[in-house]
Every structure is written in structure tokens, then in C-alpha cells.
PDB file of N, CA and C in Angstrom:
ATOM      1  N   UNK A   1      -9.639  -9.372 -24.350  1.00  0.00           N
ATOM      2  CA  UNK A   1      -9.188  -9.921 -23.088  1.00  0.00           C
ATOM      3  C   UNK A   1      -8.940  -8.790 -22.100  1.00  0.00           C
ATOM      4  N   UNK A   2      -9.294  -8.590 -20.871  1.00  0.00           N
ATOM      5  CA  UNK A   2      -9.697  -8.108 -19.904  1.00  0.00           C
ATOM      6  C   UNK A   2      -8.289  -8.249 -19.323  1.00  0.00           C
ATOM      7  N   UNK A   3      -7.344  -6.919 -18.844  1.00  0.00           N
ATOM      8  CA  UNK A   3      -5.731  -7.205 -18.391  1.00  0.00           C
ATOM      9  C   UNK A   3      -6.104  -7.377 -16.486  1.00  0.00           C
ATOM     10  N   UNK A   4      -6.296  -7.781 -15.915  1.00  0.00           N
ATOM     11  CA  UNK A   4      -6.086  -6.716 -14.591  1.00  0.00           C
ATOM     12  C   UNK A   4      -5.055  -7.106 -13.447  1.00  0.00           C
ATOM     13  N   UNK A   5      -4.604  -5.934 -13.126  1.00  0.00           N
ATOM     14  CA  UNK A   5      -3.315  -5.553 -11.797  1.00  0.00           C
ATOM     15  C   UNK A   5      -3.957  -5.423 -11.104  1.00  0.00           C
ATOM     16  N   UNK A   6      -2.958  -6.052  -9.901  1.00  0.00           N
ATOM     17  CA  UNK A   6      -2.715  -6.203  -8.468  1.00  0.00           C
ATOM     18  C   UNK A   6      -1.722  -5.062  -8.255  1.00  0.00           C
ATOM     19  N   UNK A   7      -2.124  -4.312  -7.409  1.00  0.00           N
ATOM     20  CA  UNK A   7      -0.769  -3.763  -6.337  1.00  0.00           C
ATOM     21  C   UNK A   7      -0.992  -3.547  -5.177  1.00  0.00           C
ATOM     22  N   UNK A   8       0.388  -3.521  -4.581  1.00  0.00           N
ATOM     23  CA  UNK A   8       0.857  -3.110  -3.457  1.00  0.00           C
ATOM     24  C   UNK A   8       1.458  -1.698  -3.097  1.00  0.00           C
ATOM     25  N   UNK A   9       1.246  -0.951  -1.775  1.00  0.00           N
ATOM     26  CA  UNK A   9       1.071   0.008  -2.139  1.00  0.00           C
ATOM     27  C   UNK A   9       1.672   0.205  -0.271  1.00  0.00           C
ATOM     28  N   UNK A  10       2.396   1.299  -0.564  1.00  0.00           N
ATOM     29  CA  UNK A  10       2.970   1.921   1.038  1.00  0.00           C
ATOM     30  C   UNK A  10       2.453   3.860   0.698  1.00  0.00           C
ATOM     31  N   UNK A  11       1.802   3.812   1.720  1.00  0.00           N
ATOM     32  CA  UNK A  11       1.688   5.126   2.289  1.00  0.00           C
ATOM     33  C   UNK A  11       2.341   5.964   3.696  1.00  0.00           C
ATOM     34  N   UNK A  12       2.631   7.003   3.891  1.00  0.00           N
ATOM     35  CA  UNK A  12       3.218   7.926   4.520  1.00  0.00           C
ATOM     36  C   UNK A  12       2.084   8.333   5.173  1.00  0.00           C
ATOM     37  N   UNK A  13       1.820   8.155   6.561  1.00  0.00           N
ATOM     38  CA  UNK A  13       0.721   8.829   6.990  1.00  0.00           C
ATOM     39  C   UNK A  13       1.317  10.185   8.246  1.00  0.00           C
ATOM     40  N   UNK A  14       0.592  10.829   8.644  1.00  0.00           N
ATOM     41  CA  UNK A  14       0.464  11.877   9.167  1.00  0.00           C
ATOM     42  C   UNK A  14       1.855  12.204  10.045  1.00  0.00           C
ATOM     43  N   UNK A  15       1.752  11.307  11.043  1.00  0.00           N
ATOM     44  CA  UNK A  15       2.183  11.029  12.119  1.00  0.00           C
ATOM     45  C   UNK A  15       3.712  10.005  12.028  1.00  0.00           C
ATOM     46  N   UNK A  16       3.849  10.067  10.070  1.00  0.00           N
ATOM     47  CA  UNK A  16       5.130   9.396   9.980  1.00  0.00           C
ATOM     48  C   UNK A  16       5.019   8.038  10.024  1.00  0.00           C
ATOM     49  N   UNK A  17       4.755   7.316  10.330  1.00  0.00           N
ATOM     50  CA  UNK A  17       4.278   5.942  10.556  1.00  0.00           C
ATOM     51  C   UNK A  17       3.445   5.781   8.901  1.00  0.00           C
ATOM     52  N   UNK A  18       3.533   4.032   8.484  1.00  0.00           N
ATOM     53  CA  UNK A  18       3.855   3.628   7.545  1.00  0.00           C
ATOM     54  C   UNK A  18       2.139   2.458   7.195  1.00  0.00           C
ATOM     55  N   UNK A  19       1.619   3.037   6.367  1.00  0.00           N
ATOM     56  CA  UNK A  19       0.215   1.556   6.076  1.00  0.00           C
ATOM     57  C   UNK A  19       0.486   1.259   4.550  1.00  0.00           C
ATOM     58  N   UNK A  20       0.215  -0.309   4.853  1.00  0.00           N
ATOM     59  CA  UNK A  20       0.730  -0.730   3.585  1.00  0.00           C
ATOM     60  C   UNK A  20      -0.962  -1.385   3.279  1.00  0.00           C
ATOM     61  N   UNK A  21      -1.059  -1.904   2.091  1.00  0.00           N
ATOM     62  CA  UNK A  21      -2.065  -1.741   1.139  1.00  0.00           C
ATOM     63  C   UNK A  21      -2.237  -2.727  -0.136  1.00  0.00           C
ATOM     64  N   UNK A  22      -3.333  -3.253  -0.324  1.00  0.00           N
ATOM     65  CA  UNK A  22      -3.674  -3.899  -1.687  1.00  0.00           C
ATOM     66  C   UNK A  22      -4.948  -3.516  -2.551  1.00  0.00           C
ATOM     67  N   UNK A  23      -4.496  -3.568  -3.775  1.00  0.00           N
ATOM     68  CA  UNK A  23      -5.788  -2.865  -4.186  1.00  0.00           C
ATOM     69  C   UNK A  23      -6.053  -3.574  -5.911  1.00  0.00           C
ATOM     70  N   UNK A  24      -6.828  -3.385  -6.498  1.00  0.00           N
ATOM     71  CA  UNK A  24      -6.658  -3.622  -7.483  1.00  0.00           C
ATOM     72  C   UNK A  24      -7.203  -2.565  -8.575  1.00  0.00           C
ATOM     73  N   UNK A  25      -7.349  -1.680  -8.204  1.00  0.00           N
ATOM     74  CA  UNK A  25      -7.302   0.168  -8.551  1.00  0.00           C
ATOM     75  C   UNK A  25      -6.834   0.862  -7.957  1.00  0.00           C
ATOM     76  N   UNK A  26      -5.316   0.764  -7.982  1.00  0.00           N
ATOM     77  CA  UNK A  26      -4.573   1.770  -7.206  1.00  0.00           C
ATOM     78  C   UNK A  26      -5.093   3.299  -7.200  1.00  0.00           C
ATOM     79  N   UNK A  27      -5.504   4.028  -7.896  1.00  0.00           N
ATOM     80  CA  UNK A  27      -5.873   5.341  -8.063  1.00  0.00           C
ATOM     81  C   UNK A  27      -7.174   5.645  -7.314  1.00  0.00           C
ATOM     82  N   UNK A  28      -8.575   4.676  -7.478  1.00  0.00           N
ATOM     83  CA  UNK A  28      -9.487   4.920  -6.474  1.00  0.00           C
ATOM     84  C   UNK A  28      -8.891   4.868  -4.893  1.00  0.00           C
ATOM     85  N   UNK A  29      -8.461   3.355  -4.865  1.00  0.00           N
ATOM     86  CA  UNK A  29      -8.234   3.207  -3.491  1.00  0.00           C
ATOM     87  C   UNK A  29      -7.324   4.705  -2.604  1.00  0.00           C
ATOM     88  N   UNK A  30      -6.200   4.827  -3.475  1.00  0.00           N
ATOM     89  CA  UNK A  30      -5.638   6.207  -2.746  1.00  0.00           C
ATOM     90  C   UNK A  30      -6.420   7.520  -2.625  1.00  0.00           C
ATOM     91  N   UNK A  31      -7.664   7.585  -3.440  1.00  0.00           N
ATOM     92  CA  UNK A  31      -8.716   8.418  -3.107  1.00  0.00           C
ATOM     93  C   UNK A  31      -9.437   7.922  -1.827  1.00  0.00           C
ATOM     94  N   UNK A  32      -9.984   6.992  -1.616  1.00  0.00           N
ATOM     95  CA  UNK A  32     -10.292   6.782  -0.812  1.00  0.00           C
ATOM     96  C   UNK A  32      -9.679   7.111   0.328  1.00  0.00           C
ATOM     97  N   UNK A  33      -8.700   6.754   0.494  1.00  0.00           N
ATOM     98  CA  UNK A  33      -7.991   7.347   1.764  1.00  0.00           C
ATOM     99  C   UNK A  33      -7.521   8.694   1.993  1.00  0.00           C
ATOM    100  N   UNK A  34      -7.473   9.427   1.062  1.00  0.00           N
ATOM    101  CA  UNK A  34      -7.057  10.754   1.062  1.00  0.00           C
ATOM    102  C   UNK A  34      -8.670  11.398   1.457  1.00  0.00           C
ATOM    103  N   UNK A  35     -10.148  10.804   1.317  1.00  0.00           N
ATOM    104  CA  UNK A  35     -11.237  11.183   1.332  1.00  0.00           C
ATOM    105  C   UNK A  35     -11.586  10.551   2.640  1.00  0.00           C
ATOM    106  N   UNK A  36     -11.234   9.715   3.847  1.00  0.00           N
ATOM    107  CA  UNK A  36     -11.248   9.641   4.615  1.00  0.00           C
ATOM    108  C   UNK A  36     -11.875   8.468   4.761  1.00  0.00           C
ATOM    109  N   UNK A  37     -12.214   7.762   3.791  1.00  0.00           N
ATOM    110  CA  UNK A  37     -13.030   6.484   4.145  1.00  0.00           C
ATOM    111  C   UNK A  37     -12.392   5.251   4.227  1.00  0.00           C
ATOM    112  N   UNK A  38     -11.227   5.206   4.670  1.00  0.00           N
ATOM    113  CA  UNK A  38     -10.754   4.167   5.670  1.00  0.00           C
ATOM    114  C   UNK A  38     -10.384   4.105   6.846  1.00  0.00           C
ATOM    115  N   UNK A  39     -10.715   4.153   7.891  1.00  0.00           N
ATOM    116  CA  UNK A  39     -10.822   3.849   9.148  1.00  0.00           C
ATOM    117  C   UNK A  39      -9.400   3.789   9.519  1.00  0.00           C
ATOM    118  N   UNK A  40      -8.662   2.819   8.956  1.00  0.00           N
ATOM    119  CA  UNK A  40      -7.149   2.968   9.837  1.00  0.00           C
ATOM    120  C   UNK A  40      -6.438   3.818   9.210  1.00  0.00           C
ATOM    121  N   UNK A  41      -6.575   4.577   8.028  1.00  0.00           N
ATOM    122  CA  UNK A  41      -6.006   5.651   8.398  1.00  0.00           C
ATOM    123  C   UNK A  41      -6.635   7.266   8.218  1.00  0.00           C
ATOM    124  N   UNK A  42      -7.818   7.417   8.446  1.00  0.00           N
ATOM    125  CA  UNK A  42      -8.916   8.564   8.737  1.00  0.00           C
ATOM    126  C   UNK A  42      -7.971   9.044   9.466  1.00  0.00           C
ATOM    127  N   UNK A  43      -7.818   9.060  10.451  1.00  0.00           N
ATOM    128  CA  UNK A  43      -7.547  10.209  11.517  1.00  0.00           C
ATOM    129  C   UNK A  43      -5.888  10.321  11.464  1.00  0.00           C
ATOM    130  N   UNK A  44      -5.212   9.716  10.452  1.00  0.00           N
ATOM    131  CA  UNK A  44      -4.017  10.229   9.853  1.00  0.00           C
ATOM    132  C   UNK A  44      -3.714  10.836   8.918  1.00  0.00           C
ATOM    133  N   UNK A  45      -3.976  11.579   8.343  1.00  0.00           N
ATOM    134  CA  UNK A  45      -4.404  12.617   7.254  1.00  0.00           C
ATOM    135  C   UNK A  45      -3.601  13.879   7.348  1.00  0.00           C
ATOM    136  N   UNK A  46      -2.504  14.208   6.504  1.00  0.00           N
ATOM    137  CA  UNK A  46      -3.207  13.916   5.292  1.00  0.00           C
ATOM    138  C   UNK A  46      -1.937  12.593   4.946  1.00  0.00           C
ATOM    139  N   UNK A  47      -2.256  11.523   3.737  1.00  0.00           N
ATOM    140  CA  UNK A  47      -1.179  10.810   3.691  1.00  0.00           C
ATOM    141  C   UNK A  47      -0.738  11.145   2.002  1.00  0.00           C
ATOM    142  N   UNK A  48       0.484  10.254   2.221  1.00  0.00           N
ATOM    143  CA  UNK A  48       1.588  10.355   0.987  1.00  0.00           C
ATOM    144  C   UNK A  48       1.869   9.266   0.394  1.00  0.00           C
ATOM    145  N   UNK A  49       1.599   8.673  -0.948  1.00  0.00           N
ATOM    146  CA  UNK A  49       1.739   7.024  -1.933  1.00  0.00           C
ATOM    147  C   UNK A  49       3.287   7.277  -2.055  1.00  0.00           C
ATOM    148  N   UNK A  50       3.934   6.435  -1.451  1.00  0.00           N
ATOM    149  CA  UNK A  50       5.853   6.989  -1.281  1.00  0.00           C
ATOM    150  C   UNK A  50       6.197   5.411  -2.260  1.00  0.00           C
ATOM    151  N   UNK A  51       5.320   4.589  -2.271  1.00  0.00           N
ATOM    152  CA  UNK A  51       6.174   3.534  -2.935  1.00  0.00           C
ATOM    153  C   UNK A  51       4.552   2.535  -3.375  1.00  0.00           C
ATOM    154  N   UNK A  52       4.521   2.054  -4.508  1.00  0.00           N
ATOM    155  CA  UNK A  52       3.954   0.781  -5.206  1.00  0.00           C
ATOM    156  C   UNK A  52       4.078   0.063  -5.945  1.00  0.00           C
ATOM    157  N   UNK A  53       3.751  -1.094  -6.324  1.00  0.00           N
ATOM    158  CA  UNK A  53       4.035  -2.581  -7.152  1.00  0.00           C
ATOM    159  C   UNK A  53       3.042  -2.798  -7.752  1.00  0.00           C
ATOM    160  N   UNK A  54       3.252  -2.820  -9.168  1.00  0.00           N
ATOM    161  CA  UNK A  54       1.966  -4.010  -9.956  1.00  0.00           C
ATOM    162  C   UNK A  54       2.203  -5.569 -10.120  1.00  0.00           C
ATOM    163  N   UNK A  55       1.340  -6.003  -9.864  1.00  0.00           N
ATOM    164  CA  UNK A  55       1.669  -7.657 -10.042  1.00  0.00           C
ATOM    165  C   UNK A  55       0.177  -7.884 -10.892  1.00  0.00           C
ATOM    166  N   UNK A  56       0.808  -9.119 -11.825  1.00  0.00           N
ATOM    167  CA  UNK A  56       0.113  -9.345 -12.553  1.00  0.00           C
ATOM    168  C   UNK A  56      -0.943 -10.688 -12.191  1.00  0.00           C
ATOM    169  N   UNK A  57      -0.839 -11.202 -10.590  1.00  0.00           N
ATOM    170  CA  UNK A  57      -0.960 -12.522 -10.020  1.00  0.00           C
ATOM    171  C   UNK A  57      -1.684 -11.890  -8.752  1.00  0.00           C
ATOM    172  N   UNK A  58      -2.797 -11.691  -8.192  1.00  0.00           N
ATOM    173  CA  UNK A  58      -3.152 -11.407  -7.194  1.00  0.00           C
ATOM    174  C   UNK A  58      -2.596 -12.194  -5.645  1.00  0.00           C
ATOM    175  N   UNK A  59      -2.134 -13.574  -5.978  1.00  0.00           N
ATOM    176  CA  UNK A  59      -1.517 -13.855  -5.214  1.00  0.00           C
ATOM    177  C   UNK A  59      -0.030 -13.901  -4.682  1.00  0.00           C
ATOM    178  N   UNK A  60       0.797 -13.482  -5.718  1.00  0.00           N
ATOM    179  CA  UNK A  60       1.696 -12.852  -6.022  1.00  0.00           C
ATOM    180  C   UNK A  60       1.747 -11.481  -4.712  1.00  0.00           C
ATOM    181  N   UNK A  61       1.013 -10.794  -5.672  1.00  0.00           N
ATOM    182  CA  UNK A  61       0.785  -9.421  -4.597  1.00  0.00           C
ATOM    183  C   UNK A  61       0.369  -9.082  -3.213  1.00  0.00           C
ATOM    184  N   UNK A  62      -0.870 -10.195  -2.929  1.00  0.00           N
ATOM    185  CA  UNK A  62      -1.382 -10.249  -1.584  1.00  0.00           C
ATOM    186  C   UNK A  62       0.191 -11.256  -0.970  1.00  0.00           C
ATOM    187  N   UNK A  63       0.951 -11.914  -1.093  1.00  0.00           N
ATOM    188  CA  UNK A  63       1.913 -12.962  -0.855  1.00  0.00           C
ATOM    189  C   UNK A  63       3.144 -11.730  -0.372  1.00  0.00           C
ATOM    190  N   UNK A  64       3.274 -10.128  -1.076  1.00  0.00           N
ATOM    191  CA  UNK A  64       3.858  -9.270  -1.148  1.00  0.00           C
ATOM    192  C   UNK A  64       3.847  -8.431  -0.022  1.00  0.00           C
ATOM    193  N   UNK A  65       2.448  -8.159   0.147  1.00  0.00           N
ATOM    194  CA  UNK A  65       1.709  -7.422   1.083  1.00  0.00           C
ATOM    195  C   UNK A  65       2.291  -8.111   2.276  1.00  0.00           C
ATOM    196  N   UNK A  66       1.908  -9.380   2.802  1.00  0.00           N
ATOM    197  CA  UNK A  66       1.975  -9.788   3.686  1.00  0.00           C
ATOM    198  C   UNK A  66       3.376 -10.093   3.864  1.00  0.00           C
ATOM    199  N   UNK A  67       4.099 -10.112   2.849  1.00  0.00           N
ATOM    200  CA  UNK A  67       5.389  -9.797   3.775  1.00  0.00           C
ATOM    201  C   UNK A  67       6.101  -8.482   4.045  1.00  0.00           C
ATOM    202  N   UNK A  68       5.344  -7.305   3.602  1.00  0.00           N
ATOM    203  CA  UNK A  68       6.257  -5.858   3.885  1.00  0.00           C
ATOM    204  C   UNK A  68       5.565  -5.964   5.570  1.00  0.00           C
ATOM    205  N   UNK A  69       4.572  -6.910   5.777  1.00  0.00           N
ATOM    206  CA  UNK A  69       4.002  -6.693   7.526  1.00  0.00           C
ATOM    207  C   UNK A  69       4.930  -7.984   8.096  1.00  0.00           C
ATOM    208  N   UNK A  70       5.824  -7.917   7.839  1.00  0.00           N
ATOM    209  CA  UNK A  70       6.997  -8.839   8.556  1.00  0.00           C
ATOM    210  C   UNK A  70       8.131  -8.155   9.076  1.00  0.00           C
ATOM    211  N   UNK A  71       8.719  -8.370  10.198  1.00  0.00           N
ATOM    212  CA  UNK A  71       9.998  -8.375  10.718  1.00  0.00           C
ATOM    213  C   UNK A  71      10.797  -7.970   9.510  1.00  0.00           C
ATOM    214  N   UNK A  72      11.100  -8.794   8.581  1.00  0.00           N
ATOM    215  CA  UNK A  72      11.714  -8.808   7.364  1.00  0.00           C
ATOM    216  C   UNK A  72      11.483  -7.756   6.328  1.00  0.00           C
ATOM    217  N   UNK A  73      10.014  -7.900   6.459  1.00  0.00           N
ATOM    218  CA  UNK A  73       9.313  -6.942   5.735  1.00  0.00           C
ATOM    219  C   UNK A  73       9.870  -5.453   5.913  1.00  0.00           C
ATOM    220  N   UNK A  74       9.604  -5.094   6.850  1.00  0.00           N
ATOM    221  CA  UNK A  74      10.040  -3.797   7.502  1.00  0.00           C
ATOM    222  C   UNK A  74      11.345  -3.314   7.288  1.00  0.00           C
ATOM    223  N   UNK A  75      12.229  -4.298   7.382  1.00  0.00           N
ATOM    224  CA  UNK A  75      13.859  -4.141   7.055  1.00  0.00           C
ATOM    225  C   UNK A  75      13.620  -3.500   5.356  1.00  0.00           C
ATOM    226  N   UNK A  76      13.253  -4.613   4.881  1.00  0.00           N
ATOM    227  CA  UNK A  76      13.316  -4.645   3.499  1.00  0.00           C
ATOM    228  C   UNK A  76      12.819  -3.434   2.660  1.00  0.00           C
ATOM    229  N   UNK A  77      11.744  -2.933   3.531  1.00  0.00           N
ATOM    230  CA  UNK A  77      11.069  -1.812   3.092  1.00  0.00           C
ATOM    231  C   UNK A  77      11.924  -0.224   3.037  1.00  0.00           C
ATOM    232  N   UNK A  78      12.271  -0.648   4.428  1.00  0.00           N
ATOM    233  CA  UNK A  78      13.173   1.042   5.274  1.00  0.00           C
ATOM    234  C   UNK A  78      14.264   0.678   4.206  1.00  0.00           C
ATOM    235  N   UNK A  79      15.362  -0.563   3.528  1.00  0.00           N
ATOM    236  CA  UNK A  79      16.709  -0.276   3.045  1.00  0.00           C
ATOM    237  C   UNK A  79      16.382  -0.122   1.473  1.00  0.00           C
ATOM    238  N   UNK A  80      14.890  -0.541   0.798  1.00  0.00           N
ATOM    239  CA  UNK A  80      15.457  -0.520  -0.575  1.00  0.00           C
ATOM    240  C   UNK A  80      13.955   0.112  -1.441  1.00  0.00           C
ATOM    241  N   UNK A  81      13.149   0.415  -0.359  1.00  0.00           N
ATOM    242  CA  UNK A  81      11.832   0.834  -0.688  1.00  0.00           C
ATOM    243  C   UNK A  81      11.254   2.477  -0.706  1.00  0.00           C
ATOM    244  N   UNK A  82      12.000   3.002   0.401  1.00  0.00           N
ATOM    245  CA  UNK A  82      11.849   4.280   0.831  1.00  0.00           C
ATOM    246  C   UNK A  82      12.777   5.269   1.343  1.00  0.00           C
TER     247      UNK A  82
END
């Protein structure tokens, strides 16, 4: 049986400012961005993996994601995340 994780994932980019993230290979995907091939944050470089989540429910995780990009989210992130 085949396990696979979901995570969520906050990065530290250049300029201090905060991109959050889903992946389901955390380790490529943060290559990727450290190698420049994502667009929103290419030209923030270099960045920093300061905080991530495995979930075992992809919807779970994407459900996660979309709330650290909330009002709420943001609170929640700055008091118990980073």
C-alpha cells in the first residue's frame, strides 16, 4: 500500500514577506523554489521553509492552505506558527 502526504508549507522570502504552499513532495517542491522555477517567488530569493504540516487527507491540507491566506489565517500564523 502506497502511503502519501499532503503538506503545507510557509516560506520566508527575501524581502521578509511570507508564501505559503502545497505540495505533495515537500523536498522537491522547496527545490524548486530555491532553483527559481516558480514565478511568485523567483525574484525573491533566496527563501527560508520556517514552518510545515503533513496531512494525511489532501483535502484536509489544501482546506489548511487556504486558510493560513485568511485574515485569520495570518493572525494564526504570526502567534503560533512563526
Amino acid at each position: 500500500m502506497i502511503f502519501i502526504m499532503y503538506y503545507v508549507y510557509i516560506l520566508r522570502l527575501k524581502d521578509n514577506t511570507y508564501y505559503h504552499g502545497f505540495s505533495n513532495n515537500l523536498k522537491n517542491r522547496i527545490k524548486y523554489h530555491q532553483e527559481g522555477n516558480v514565478p511568485q517567488t523567483r525574484k525573491l530569493r533566496p527563501i527560508k521553509l520556517i514552518y510545515y504540516s503533513a496531512f494525511e487527507s489532501k483535502k484536509k491540507a489544501l482546506d489548511f492552505e487556504k486558510y493560513l491566506k485568511t485574515f485569520s489565517g495570518f493572525a494564526f500564523r504570526n502567534k503560533r506558527l512563526i
